[in-house]
Protein backbone atom coordinates (compact mmCIF):
# COMPACT_ATOMS: atom_id res chain seq x y z
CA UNK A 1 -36.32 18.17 -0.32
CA UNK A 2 -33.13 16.25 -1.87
CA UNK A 3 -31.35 13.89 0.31
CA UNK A 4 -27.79 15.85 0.81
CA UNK A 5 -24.54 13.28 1.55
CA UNK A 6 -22.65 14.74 4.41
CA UNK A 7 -18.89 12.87 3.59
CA UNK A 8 -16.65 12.45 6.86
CA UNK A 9 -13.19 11.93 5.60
CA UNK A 10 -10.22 10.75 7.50
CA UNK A 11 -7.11 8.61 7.00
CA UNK A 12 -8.47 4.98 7.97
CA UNK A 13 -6.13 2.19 9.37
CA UNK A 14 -5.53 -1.24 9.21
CA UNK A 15 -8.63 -3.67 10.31
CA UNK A 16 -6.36 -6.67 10.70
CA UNK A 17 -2.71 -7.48 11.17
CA UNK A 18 -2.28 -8.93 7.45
CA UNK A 19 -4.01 -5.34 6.27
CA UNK A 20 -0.75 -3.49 7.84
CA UNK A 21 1.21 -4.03 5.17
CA UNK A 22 -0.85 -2.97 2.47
CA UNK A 23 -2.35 0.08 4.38
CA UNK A 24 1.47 1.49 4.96
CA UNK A 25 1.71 1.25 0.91
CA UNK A 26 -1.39 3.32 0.30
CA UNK A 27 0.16 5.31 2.99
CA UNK A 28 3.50 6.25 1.67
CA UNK A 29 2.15 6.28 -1.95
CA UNK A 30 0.46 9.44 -1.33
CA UNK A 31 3.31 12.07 -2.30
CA UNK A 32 0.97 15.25 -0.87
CA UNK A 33 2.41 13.25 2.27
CA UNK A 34 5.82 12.58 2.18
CA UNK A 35 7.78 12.66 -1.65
CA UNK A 36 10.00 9.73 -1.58
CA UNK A 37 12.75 10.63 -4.39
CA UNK A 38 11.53 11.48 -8.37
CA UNK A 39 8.00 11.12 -8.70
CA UNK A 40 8.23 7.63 -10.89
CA UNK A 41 9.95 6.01 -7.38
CA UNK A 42 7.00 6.93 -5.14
CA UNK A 43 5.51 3.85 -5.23
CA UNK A 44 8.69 1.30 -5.06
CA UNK A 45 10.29 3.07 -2.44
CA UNK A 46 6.65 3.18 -0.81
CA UNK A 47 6.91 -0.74 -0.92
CA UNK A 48 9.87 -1.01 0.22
CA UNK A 49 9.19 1.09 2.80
CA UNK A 50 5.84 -0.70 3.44
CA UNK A 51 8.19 -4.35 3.61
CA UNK A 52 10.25 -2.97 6.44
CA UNK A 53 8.14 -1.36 8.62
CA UNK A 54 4.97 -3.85 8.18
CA UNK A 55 6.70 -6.47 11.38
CA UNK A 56 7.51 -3.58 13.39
CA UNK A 57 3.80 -1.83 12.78
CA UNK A 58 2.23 -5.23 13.07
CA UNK A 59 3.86 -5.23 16.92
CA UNK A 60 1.97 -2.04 17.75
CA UNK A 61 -0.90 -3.01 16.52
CA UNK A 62 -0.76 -6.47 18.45
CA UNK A 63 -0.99 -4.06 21.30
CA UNK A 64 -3.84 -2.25 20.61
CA UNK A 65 -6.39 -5.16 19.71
CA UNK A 66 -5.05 -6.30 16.40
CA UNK A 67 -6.60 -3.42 14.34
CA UNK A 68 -7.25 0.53 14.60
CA UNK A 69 -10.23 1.33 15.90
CA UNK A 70 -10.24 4.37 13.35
CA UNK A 71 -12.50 3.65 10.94
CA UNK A 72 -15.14 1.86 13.43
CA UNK A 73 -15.20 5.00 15.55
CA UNK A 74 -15.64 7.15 12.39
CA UNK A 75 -18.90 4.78 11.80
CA UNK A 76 -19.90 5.44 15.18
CA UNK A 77 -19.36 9.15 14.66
CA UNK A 78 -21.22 9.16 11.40
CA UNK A 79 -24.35 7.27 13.23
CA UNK A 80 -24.07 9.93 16.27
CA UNK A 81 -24.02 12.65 13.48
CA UNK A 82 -27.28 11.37 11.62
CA UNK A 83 -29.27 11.58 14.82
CA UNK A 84 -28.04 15.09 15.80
CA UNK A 85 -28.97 16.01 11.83
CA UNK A 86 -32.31 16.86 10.78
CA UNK A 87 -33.79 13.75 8.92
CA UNK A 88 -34.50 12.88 5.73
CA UNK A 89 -32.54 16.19 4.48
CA UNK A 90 -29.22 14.64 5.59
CA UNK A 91 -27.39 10.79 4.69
CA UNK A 92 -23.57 10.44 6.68
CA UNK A 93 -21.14 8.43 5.28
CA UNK A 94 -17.72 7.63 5.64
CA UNK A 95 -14.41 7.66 3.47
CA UNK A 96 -11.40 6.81 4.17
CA UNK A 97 -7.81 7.61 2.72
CA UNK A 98 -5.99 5.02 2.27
CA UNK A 99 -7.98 1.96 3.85
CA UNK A 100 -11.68 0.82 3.67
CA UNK A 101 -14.52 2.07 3.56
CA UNK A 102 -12.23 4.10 1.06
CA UNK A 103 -13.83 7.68 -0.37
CA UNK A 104 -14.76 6.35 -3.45
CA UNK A 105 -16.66 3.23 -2.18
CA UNK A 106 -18.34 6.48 0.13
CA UNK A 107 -19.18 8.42 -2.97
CA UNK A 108 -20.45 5.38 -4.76
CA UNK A 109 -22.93 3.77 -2.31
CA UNK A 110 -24.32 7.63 -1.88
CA UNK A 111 -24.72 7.90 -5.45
CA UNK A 112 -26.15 5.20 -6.38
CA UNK A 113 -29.03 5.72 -3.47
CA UNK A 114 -29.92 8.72 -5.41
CA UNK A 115 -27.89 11.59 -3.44
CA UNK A 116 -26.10 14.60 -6.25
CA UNK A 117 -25.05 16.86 -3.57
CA UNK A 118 -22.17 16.59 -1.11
CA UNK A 119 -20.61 18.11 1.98
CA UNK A 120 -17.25 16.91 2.49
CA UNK A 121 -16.43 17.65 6.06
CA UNK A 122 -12.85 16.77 7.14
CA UNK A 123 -11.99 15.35 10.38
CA UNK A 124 -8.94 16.88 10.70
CA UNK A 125 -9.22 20.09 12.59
CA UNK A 126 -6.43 22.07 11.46
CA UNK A 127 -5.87 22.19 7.49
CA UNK A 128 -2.37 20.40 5.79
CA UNK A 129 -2.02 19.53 2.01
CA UNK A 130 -0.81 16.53 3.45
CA UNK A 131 -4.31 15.68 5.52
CA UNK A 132 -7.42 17.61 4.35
CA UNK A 133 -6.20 18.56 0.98
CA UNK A 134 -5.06 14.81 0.62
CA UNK A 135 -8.56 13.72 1.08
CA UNK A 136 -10.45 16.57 -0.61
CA UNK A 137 -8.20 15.62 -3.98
CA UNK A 138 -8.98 12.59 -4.13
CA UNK A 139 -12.76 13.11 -3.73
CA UNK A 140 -12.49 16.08 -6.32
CA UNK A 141 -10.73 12.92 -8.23
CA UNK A 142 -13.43 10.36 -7.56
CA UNK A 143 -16.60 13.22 -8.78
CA UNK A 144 -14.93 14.85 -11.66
CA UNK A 145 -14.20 11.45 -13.20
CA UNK A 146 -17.10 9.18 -12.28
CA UNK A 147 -19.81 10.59 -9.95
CA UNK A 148 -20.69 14.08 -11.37
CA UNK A 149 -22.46 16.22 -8.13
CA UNK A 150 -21.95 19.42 -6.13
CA UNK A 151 -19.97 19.79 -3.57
CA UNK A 152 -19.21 22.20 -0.73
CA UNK A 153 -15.76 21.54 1.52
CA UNK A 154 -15.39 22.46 5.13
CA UNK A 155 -11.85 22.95 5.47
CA UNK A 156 -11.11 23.40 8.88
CA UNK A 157 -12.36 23.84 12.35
CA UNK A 158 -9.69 25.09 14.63
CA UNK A 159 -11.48 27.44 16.99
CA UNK A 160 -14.78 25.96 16.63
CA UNK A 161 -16.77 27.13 19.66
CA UNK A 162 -18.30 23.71 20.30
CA UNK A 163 -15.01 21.80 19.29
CA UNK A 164 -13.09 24.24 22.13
CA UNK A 165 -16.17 23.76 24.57
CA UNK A 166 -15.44 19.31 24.22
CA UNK A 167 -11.64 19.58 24.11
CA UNK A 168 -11.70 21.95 27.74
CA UNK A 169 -14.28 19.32 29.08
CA UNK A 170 -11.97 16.52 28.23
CA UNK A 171 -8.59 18.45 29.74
CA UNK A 172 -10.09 19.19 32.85
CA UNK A 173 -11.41 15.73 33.20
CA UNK A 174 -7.68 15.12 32.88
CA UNK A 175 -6.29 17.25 34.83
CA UNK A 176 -8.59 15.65 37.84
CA UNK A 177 -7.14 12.89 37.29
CA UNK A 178 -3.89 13.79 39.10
CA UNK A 179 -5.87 14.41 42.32
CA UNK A 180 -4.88 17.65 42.91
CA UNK A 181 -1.18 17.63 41.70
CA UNK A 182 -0.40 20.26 39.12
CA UNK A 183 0.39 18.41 35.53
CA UNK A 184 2.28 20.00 32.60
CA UNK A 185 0.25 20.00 29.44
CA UNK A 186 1.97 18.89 26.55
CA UNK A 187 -0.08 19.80 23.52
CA UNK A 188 1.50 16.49 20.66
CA UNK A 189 -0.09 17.52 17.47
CA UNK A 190 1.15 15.01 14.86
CA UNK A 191 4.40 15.61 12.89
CA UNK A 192 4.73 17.51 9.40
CA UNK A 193 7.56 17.42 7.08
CA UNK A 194 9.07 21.21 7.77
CA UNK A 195 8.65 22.10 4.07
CA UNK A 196 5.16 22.07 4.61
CA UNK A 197 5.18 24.61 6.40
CA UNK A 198 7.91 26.56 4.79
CA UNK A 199 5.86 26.38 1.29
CA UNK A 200 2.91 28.05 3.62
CA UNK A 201 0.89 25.32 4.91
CA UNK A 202 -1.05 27.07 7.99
CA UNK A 203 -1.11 24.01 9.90
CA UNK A 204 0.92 25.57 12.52
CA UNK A 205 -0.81 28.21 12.27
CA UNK A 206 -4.22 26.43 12.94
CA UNK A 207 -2.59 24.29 15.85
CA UNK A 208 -2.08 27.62 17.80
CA UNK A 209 -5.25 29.24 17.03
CA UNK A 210 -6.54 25.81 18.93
CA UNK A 211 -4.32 26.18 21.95
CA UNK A 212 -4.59 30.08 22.03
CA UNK A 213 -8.79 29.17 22.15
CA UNK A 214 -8.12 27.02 25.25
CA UNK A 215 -5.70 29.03 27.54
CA UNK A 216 -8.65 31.54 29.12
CA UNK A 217 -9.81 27.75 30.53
CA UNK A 218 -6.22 26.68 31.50
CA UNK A 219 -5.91 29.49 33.95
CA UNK A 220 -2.15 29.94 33.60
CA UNK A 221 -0.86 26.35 33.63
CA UNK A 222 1.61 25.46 32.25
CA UNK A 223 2.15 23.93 28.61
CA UNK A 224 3.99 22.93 25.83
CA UNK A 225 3.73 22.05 22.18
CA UNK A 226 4.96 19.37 20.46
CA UNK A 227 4.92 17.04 17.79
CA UNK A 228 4.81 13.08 16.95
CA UNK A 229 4.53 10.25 14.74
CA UNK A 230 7.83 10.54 12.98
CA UNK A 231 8.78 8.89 9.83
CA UNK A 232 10.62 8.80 6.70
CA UNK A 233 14.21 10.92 5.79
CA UNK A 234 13.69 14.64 6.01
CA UNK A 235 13.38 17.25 8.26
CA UNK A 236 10.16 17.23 10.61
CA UNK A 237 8.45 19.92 12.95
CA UNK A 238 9.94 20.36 16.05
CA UNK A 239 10.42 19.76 19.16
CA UNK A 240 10.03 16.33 18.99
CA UNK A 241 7.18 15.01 22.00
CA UNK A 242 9.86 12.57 23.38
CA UNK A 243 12.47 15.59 23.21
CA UNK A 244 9.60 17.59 25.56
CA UNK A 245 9.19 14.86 27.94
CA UNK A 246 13.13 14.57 28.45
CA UNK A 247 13.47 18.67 29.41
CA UNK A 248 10.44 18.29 31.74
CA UNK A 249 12.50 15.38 33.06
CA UNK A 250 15.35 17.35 33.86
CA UNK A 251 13.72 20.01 35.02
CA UNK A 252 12.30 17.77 37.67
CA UNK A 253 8.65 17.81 36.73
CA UNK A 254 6.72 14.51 37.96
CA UNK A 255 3.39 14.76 36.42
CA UNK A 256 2.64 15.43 32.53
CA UNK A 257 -1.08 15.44 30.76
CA UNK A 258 -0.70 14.56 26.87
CA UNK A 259 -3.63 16.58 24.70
CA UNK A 260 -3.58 14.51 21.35
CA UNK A 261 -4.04 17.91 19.77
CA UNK A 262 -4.47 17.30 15.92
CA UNK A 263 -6.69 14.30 16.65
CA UNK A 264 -9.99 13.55 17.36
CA UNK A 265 -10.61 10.00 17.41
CA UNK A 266 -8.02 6.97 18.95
CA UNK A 267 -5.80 4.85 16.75
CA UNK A 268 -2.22 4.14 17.06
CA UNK A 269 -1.34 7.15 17.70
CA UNK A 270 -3.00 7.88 21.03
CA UNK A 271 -3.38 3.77 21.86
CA UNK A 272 0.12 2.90 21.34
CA UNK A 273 2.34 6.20 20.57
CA UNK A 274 1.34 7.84 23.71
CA UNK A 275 -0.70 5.14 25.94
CA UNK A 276 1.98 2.94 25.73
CA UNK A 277 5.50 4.59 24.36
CA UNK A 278 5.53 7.75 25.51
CA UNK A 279 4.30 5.96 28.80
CA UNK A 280 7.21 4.09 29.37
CA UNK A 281 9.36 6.34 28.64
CA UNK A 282 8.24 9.37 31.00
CA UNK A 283 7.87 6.88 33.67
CA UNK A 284 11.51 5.54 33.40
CA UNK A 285 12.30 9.31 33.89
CA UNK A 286 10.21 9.37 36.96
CA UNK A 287 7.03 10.67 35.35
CA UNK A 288 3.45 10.08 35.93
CA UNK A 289 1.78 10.57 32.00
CA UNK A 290 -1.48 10.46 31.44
CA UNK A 291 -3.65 11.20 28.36
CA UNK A 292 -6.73 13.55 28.01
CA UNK A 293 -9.56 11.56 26.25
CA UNK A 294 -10.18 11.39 22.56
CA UNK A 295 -13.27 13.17 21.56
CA UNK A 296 -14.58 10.16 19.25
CA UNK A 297 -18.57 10.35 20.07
CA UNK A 298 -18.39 13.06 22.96
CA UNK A 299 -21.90 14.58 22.87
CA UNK A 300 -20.22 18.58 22.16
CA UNK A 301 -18.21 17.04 19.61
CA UNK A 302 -20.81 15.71 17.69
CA UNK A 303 -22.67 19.16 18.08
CA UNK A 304 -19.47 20.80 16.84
CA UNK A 305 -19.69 19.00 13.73
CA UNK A 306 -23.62 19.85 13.02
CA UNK A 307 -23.06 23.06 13.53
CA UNK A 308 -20.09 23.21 11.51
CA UNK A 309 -22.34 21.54 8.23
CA UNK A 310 -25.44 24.40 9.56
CA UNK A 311 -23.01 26.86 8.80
CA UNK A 312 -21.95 25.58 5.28
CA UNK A 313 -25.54 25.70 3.98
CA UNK A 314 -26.50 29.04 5.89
């Protein structure tokens, strides 16, 4: 039976405080993510932007180990996934945007061990041009112009039953965490440029069909949705999550659980953004925040995802 290369694709981060730099240029060179002026200025104004923002990025980073932890737990998720996976049928690997292991270096060390077909699951639950369809262009880049092989594509996962099943696990987990005290749920999915959406990206769309899947288990608590991880001059999603945590403020709530919604494994945007930040800042306004867990290996999770490539080849 041939050998078929299941390809988990997410953004990556820097492994080191000098890669900051360098990662926020691949970063803001990617125009399916945020266009920075005519097309022929992507890239300077992506330096430029990279120069400014590299001390500041470096600082958060500092705080967090001196590295994201993203590409390590996508490793660790891609080992996880192998032993869940029928063997020899199935080989994991992992590709990353816009730091290393980067897709291409994915694609070439599964080629070369023999492997012509692909599935090219993304581990971003709900589907944006500017996250999934990213990825899955530049892997349609990297096979059409150097490593000819089929491939299937699982787009997205938002009401997986599995994926719902971990995430509810996880919430209740922190929910007892406030011993009995009755948290708000903010659900902070991470931020899109508005025109996304206004061109007809459905990740809005796919956000909701994640938190409509979890009310029946929240039992008529009560939540929010917002969104994070602003950056560069145009108009994002809103309502901002630090915008959410001020109107809970004046409205006198106390205790606040964060759902990282649109992610699935920690890096700087559940470590710093929210551990630390968003942290601070509710508890100069008198609240207690806490985070729910990121799924990174959880046992469901990892079941989520083999059913998920099950279902492609049924």
């Amino acid at each position: 039976m041939e050998t078929i290369g299941v390809l988990l694709l997410n953004l990556g981060g820097p492994d080191s405080l000098d890669a900051v730099r360098p990662f926020l240029y691949n970063l803001f060179s990617d125009r399916l993510i945020i266009k920075l002026g005519p097309p022929f200025m992507q890239r300077p104004i992506a330096a430029l932007i990279a120069a400014t923002r590299a001390e500041k990025s470096r600082s958060m980073y500092a705080q967090i180990g001196g590295a994201s932890p993203l590409s390590r737990i996508t490793i660790d998720q891609a080992k996880a996934l192998s032993n869940a996976l029928s063997q020899p049928q199935f080989a994991v690997f992992t590709g990353m945007r816009y730091w290393h292991p980067y897709i291409e270096d994915a694609v070439k060390t599964a080629y070369d061990s023999g492997i012509r077909e692909f599935i090219a699951l993304s581990l971003y639950p709900h589907y944006s041009l500017a996250t999934t369809g990213s990825s899955f262009g530049e892997l349609e880049r990297v096979l059409s112009t150097k490593y000819p092989a089929r491939c299937r594509y699982i787009r997205s996962w938002p009401d997986n039953p599995l994926y719902i099943a971990a995430l509810t696990e996880l919430i209740n987990e922190g929910i007892a965490e406030f011993d009995g005290r009755y948290p708000h749920i903010i659900f902070s999915a991470h931020a899109l440029p508005e025109y996304f959406i206004t061109q007809g990206d459905p990740y809005v769309t796919e956000i909701n069909k994640t938190i409509d899947a979890l009310r029946p288990a929240l039992k008529g608590r009560e939540i929010h949705q917002s969104y994070q991880s602003r950056s560069g001059p145009v108009k994002w999603l809103e309502p901002s999550t630090e915008v959410t945590i001020e109107m809970l403020a004046g409205d006198g709530i106390k205790d606040i659980l964060v759902v990282p919604i649109s992610f699935v494994s920690d890096h700087i945007e559940t470590l710093y953004e929210i551990d630390i930040f968003y942290r601070d800042f509710a508890l100069k306004r008198g609240i207690i925040l806490k985070r729910v867990k990121s799924l990174n290996t959880h046992p469901v999770f990892i079941q989520a995802l083999k059913t998920l490539i099950n279902e492609v080849l049924e």
